[in-house]
N, C-alpha and C. Protein backbone atom coordinates (compact mmCIF):
# COMPACT_ATOMS: atom_id res chain seq x y z
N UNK A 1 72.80 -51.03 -44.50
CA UNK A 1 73.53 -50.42 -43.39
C UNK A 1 74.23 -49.16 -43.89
N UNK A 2 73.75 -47.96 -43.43
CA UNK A 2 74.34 -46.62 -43.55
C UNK A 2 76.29 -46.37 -42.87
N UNK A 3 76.91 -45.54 -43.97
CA UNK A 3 77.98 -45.83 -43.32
C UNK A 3 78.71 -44.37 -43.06
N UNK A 4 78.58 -44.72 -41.41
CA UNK A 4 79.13 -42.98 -40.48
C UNK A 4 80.65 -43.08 -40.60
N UNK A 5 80.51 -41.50 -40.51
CA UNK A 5 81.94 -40.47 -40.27
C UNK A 5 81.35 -39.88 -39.35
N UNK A 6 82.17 -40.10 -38.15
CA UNK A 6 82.05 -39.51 -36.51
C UNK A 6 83.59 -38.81 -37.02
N UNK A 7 83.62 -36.78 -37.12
CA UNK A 7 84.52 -36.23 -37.29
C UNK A 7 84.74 -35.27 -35.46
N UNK A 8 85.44 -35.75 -34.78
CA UNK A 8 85.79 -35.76 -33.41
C UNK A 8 86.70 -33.62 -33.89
N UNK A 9 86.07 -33.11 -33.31
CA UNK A 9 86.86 -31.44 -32.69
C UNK A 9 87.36 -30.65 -33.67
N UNK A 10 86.89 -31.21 -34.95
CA UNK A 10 88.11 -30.17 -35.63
C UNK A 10 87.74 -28.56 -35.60
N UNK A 11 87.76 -27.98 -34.72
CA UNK A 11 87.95 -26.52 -34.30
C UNK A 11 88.86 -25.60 -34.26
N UNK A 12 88.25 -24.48 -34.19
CA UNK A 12 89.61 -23.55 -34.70
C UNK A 12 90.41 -23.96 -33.40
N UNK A 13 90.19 -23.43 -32.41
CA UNK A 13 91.42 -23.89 -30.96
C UNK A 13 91.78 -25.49 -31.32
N UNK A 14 91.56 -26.29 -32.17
CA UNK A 14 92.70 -27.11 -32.17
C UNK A 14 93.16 -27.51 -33.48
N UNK A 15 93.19 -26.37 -34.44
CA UNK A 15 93.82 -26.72 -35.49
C UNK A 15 95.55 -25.94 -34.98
N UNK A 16 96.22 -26.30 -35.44
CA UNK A 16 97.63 -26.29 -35.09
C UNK A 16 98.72 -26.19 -36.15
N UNK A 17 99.99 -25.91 -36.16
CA UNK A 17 100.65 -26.83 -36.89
C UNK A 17 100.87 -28.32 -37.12
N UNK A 18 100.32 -29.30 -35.75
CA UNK A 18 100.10 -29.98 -35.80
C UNK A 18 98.97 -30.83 -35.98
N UNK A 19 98.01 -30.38 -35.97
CA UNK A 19 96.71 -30.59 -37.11
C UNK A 19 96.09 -30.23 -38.46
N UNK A 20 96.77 -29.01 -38.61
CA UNK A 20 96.36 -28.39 -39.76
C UNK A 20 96.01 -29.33 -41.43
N UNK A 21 96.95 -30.42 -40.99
CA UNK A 21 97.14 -31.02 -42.35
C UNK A 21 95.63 -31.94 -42.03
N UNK A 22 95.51 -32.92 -41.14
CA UNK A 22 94.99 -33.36 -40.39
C UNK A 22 92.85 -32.81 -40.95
N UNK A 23 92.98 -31.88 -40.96
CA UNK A 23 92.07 -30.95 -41.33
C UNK A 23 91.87 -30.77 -42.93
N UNK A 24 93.13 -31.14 -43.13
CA UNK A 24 92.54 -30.97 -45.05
C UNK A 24 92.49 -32.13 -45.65
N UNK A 25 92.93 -33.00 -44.91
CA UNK A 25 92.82 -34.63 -44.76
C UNK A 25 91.10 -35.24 -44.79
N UNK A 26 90.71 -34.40 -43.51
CA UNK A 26 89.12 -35.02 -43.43
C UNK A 26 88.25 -33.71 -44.32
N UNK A 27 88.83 -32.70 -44.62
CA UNK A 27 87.86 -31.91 -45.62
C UNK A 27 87.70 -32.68 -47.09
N UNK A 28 89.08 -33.31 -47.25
CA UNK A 28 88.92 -34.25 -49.01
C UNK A 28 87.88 -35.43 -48.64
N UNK A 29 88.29 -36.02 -47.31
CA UNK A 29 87.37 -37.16 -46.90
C UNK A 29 85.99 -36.46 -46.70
N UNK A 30 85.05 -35.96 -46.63
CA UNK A 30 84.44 -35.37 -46.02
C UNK A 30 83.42 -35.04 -47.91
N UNK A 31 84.23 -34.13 -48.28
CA UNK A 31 83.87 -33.90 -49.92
C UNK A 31 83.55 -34.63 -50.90
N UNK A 32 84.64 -36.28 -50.21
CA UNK A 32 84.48 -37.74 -51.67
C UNK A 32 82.78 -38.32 -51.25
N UNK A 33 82.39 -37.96 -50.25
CA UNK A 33 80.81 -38.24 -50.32
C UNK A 33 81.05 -39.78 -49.81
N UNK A 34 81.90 -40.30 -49.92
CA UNK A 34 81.90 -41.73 -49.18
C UNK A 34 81.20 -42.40 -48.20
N UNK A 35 80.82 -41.63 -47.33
CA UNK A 35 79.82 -41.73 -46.34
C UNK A 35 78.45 -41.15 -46.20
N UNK A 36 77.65 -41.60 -45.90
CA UNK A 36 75.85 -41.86 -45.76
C UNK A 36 75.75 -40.97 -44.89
N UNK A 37 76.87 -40.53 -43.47
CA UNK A 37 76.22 -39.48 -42.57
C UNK A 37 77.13 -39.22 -42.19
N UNK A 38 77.38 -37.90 -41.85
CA UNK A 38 78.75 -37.26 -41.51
C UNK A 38 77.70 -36.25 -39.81
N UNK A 39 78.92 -36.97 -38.71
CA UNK A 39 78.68 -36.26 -37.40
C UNK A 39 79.46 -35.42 -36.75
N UNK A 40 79.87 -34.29 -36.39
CA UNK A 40 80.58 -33.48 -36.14
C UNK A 40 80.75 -33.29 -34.47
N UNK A 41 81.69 -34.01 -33.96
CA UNK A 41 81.39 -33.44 -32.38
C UNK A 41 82.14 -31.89 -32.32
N UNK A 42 81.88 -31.33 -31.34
CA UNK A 42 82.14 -29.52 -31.17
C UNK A 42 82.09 -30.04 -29.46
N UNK A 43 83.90 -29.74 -29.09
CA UNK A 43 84.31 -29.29 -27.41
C UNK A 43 84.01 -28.17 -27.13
N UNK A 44 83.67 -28.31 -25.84
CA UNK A 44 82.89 -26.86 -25.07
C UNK A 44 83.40 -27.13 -24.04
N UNK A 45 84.56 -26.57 -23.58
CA UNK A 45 85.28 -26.38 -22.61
C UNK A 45 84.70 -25.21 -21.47
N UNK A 46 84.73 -24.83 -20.31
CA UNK A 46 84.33 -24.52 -19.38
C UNK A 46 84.35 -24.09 -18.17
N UNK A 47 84.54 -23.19 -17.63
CA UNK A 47 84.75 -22.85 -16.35
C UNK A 47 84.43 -23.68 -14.66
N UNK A 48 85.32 -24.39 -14.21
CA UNK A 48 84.86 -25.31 -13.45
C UNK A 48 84.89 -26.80 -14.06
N UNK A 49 84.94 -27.07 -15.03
CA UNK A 49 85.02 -28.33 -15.67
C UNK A 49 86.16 -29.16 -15.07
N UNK A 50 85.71 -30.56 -15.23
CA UNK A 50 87.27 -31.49 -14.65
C UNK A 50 88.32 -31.07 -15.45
N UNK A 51 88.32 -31.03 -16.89
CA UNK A 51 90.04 -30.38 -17.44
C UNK A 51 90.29 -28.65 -16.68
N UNK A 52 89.32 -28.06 -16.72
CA UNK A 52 89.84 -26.50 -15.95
C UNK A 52 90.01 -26.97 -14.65
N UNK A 53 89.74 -27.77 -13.97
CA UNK A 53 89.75 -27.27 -12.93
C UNK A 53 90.68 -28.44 -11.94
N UNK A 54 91.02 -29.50 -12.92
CA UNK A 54 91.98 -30.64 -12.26
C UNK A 54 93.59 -30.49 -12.90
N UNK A 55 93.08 -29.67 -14.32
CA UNK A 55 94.51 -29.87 -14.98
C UNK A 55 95.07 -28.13 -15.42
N UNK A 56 94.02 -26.80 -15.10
CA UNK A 56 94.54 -25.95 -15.31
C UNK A 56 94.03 -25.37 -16.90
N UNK A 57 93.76 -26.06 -17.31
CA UNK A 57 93.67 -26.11 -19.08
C UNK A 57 92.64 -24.93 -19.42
N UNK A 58 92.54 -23.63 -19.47
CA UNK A 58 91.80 -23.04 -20.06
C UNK A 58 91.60 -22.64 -21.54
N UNK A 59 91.44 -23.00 -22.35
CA UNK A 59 91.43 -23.07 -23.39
C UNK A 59 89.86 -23.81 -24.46
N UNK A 60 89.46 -23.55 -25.38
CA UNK A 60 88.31 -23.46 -25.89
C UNK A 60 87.24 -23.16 -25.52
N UNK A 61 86.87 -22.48 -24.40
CA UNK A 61 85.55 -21.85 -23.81
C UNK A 61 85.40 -20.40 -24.69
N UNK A 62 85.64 -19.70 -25.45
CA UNK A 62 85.13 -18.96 -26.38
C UNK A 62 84.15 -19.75 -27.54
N UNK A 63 83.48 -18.93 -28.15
CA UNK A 63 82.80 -19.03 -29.38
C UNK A 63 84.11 -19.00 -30.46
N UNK A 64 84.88 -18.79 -31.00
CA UNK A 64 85.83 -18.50 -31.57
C UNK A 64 86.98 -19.66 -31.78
N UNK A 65 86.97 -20.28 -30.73
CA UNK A 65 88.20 -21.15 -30.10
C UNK A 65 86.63 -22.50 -30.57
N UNK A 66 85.70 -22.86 -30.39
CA UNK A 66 85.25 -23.76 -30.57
C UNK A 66 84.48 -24.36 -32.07
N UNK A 67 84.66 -22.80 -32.64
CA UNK A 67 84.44 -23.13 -34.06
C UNK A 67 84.86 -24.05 -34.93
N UNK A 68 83.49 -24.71 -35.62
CA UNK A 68 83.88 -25.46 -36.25
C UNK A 68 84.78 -24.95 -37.57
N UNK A 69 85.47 -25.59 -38.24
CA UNK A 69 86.27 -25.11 -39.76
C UNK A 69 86.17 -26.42 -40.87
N UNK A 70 86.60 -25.57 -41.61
CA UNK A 70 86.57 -26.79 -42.67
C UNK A 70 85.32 -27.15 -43.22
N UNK A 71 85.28 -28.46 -43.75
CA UNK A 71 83.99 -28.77 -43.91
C UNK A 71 82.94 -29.87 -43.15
N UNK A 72 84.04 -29.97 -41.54
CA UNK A 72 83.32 -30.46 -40.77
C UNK A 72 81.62 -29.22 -40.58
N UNK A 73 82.17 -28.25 -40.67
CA UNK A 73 81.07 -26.99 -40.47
C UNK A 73 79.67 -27.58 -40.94
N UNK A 74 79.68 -28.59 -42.08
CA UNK A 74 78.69 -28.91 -42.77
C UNK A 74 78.29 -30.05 -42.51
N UNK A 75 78.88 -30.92 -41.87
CA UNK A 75 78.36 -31.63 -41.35
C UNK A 75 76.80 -32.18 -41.36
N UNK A 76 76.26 -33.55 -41.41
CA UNK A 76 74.80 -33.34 -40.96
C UNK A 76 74.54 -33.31 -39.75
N UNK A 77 74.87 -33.90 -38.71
CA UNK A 77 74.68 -33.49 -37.76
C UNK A 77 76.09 -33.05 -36.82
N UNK A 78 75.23 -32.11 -35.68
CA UNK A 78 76.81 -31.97 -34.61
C UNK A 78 76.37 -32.07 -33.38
N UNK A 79 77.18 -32.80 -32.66
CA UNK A 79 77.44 -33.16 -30.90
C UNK A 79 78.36 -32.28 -30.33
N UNK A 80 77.65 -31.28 -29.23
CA UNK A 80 78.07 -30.95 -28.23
C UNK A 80 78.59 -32.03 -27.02
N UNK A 81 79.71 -31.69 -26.81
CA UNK A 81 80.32 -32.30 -25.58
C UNK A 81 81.29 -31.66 -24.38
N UNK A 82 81.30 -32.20 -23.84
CA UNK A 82 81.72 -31.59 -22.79
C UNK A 82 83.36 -32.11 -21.83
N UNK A 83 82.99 -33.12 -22.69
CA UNK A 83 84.08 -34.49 -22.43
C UNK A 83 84.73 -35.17 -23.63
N UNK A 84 85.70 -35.52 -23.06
CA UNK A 84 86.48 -36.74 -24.05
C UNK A 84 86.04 -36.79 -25.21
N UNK A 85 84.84 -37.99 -24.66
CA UNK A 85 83.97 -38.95 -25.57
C UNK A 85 82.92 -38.09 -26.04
N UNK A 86 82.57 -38.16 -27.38
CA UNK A 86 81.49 -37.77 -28.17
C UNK A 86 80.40 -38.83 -28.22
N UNK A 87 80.93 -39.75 -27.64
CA UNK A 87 79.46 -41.00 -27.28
C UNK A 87 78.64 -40.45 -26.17
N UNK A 88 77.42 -40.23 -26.63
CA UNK A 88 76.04 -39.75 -25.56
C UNK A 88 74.58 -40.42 -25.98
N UNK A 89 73.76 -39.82 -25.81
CA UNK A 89 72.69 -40.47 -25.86
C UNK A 89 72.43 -39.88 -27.05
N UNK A 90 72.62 -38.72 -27.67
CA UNK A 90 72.23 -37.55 -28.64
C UNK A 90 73.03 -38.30 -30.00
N UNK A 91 74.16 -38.85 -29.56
CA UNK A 91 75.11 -39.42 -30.83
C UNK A 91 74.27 -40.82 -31.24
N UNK A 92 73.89 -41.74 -29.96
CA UNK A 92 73.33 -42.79 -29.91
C UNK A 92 71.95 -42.67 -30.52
N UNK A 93 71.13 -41.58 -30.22
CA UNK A 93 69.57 -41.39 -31.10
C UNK A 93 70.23 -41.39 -32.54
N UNK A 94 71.14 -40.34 -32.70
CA UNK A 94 71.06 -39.77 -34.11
C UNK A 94 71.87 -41.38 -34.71
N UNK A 95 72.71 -41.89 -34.79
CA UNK A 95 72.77 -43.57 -35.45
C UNK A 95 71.77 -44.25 -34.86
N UNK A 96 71.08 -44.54 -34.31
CA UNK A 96 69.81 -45.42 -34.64
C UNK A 96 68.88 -44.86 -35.61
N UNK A 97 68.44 -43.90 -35.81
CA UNK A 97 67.89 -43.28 -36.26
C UNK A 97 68.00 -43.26 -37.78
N UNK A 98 69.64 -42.98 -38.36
CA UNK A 98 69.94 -42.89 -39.38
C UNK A 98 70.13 -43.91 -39.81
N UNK A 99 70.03 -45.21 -38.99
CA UNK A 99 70.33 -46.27 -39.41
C UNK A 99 69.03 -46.87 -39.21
N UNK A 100 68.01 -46.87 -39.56
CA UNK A 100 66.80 -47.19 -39.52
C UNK A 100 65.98 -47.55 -38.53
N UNK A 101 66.05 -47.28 -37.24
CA UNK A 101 65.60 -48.32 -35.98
C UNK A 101 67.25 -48.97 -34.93
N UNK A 102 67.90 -49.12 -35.83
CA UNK A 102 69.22 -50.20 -35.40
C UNK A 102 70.49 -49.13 -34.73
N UNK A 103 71.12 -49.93 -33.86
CA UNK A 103 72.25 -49.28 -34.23
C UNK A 103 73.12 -49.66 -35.11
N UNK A 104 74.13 -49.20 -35.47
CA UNK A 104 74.62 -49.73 -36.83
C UNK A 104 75.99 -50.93 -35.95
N UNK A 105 76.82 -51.31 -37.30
CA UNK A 105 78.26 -52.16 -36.48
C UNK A 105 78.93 -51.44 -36.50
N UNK A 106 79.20 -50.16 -37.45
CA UNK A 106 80.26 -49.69 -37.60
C UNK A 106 80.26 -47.88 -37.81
N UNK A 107 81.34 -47.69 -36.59
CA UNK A 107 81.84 -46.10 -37.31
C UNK A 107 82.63 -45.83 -37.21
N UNK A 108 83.27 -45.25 -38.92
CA UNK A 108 84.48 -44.28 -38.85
C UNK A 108 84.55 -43.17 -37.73
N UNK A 109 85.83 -43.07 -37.44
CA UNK A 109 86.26 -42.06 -36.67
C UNK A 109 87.93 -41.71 -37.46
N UNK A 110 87.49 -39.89 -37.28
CA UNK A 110 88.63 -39.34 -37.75
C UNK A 110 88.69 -37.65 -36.98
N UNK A 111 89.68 -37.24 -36.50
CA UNK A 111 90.19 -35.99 -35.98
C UNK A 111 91.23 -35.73 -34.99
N UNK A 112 90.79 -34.97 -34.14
CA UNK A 112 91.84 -34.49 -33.25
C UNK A 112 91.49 -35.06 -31.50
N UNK A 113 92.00 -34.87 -30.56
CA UNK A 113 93.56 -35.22 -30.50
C UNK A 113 93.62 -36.82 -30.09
N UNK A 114 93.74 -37.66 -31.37
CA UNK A 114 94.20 -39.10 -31.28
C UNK A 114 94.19 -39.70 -29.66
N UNK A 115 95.32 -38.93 -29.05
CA UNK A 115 95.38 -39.70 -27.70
C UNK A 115 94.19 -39.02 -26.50
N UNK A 116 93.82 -38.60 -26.43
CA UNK A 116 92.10 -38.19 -25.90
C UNK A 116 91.30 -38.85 -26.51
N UNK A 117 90.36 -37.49 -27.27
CA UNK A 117 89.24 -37.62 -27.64
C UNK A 117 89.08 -38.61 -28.66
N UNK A 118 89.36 -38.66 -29.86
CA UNK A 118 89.39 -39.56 -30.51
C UNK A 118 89.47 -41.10 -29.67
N UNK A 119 90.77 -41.58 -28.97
CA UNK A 119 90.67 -42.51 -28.17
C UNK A 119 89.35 -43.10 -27.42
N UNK A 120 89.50 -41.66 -26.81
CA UNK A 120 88.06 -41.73 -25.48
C UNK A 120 86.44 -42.20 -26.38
N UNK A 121 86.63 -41.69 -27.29
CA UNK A 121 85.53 -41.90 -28.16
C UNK A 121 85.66 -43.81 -28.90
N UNK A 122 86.63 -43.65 -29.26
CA UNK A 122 86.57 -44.98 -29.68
C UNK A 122 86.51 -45.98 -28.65
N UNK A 123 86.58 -45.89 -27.80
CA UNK A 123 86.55 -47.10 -26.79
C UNK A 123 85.13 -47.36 -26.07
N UNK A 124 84.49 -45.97 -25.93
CA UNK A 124 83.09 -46.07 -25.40
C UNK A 124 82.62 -47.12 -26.55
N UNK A 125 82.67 -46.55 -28.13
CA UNK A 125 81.32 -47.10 -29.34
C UNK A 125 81.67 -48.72 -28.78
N UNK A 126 83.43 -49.25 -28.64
CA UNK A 126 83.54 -50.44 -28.86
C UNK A 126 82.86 -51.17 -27.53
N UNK A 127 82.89 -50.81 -26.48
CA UNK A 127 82.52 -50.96 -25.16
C UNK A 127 80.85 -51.51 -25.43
N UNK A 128 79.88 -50.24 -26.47
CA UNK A 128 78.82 -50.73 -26.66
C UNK A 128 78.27 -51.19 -27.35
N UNK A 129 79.25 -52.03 -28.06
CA UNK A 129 78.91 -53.14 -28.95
C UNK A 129 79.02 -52.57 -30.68
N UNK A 130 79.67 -51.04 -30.82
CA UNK A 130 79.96 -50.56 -32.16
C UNK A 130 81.39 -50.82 -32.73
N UNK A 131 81.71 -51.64 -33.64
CA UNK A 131 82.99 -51.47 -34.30
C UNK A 131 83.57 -49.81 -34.01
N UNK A 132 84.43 -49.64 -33.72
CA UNK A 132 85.17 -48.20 -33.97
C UNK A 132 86.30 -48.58 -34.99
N UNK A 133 86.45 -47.72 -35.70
CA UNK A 133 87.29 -47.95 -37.57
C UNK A 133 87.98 -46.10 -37.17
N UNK A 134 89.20 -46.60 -36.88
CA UNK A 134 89.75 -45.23 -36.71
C UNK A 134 91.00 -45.00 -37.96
N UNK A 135 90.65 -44.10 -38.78
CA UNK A 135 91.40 -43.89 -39.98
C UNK A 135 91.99 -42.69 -38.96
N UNK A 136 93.62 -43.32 -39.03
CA UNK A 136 94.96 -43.29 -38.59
C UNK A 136 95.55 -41.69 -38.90
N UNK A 137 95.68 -41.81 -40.43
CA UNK A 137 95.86 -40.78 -41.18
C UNK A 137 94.94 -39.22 -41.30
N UNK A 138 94.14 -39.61 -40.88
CA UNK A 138 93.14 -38.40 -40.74
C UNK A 138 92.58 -38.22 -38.90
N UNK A 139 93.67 -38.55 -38.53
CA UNK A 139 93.89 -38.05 -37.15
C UNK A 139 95.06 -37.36 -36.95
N UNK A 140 95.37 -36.53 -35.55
CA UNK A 140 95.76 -35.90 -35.36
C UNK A 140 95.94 -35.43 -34.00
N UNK A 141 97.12 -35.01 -33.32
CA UNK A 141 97.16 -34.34 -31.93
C UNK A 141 97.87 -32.97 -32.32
N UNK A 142 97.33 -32.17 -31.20
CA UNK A 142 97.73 -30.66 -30.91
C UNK A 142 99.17 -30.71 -30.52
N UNK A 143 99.50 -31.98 -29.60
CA UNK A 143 101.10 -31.75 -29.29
C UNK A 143 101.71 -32.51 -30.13
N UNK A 144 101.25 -32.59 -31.08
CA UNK A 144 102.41 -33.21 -32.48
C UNK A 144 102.43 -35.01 -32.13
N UNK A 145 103.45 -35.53 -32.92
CA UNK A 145 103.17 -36.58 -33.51
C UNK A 145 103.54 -37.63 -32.46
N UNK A 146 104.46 -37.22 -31.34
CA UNK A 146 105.07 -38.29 -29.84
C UNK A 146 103.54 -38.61 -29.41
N UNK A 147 102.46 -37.32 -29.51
CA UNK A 147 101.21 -37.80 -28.64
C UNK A 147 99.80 -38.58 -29.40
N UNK A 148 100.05 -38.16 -30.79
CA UNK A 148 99.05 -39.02 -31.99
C UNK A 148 99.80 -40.66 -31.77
N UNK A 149 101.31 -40.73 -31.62
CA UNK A 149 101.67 -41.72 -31.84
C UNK A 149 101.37 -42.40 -30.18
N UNK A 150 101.33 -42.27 -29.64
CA UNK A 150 100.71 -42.51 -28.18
C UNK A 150 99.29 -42.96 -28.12
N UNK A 151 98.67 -42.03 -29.03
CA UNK A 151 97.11 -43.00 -28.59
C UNK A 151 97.08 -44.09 -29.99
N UNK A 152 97.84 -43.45 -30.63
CA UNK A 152 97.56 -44.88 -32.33
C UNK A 152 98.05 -46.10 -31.14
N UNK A 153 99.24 -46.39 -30.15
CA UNK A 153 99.75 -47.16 -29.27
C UNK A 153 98.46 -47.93 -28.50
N UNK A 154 98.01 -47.19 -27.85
CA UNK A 154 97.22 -47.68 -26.75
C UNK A 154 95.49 -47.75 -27.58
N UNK A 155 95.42 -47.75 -28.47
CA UNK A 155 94.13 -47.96 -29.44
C UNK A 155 94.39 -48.99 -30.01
N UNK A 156 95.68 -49.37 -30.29
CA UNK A 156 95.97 -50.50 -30.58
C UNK A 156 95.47 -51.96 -29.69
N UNK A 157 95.97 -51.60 -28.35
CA UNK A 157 95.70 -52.10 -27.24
C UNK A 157 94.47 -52.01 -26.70
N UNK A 158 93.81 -51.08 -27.06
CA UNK A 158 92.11 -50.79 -26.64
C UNK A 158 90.74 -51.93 -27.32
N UNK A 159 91.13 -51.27 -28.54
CA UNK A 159 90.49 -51.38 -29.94
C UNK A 159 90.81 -52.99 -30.53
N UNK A 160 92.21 -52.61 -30.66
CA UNK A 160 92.84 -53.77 -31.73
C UNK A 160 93.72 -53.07 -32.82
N UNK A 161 94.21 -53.41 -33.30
CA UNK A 161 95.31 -53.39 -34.13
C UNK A 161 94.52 -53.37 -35.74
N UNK A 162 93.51 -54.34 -35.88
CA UNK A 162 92.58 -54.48 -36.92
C UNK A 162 91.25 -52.91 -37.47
N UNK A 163 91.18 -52.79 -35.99
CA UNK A 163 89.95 -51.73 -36.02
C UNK A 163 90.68 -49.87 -36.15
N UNK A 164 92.26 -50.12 -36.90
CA UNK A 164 92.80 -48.87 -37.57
C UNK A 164 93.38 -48.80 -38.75
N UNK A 165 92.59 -47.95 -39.42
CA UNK A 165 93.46 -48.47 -40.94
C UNK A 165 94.19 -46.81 -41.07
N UNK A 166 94.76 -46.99 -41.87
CA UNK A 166 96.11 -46.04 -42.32
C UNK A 166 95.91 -45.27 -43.18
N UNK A 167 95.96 -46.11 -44.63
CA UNK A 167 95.26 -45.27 -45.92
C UNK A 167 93.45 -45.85 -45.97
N UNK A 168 92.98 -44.99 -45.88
CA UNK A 168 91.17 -45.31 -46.35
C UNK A 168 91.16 -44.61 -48.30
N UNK A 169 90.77 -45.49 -48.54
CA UNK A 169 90.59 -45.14 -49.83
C UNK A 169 89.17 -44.97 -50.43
N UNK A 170 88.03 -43.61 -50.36
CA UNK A 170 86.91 -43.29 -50.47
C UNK A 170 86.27 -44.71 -51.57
């Protein structure tokens, strides 16, 4: 059994003061080689989209603003999304795939912003029968730590309390 790193947005529009660290967090993780397949989702925000257009939010629809950084950039593979969740059919080929035929039990998840995407993402894999393993510490929100500490809350409640660890040690 191959073992994924699903690295959720880390883009220039959401590195922050409040991600920044967040970002050099999953570049060391990312470098220790610990993992068999590293997946990169990339937000593509949009004109007309439910966040533009229910909540106002214009923000990452440039090339610039959606760039990847770090060494998510290198990634083996990357998911376009459009939403929340980085769970699609494209995420779903590429782990069966890498996982021989199967889907696998388990994937790390680590990035930005904890109480969204990250969230939104972890709840779909668990929904379809994938462990989600959300390393705590190598997450991160844009509005600082009241809103990381908000979805670590309700992931708790989603997920479980079990399926987040704190320190991951490569």
């Amino acid at each position: 059994m191959k073992k994924f790193l699903l690295v959720i947005d880390i883009q220039r529009g959401f590195i922050n003061e409040n991600t920044a660290c967040v970002k050099e967090k999953i570049d060391s993780l990312i470098r220790s080689k610990a993992f068999d397949c590293v997946i990169a989702s990339v937000y593509r925000n949009y004109r007309g989209s439910p966040i533009s257009s229910f909540m106002g939010w214009r923000e990452m629809m440039t090339d610039e603003e959606q760039e990847l950084v770090g060494e998510a950039a290198n990634a083996d593979y990357f998911i376009n999304k459009t939403t929340y969740s980085a769970y699609c059919d494209e995420l779903a080929e590429i782990l069966k795939t890498e996982n021989g035929g199967t889907m696998p039990d388990c994937v790390y998840i680590a990035g930005v912003d904890t109480e969204c995407c990250v969230l939104m993402t972890a709840a779909e894999l668990f929904e379809k029968g994938i462990r989600p393993v959300v390393l705590t510490d190598y997450c991160g929100s844009t509005g600082g730590n009241d809103s990381h500490n908000a979805g670590i809350l309700s992931l708790e409640s989603i997920i479980g309390k079990s399926n987040l660890i704190a320190h991951y040690t490569p």
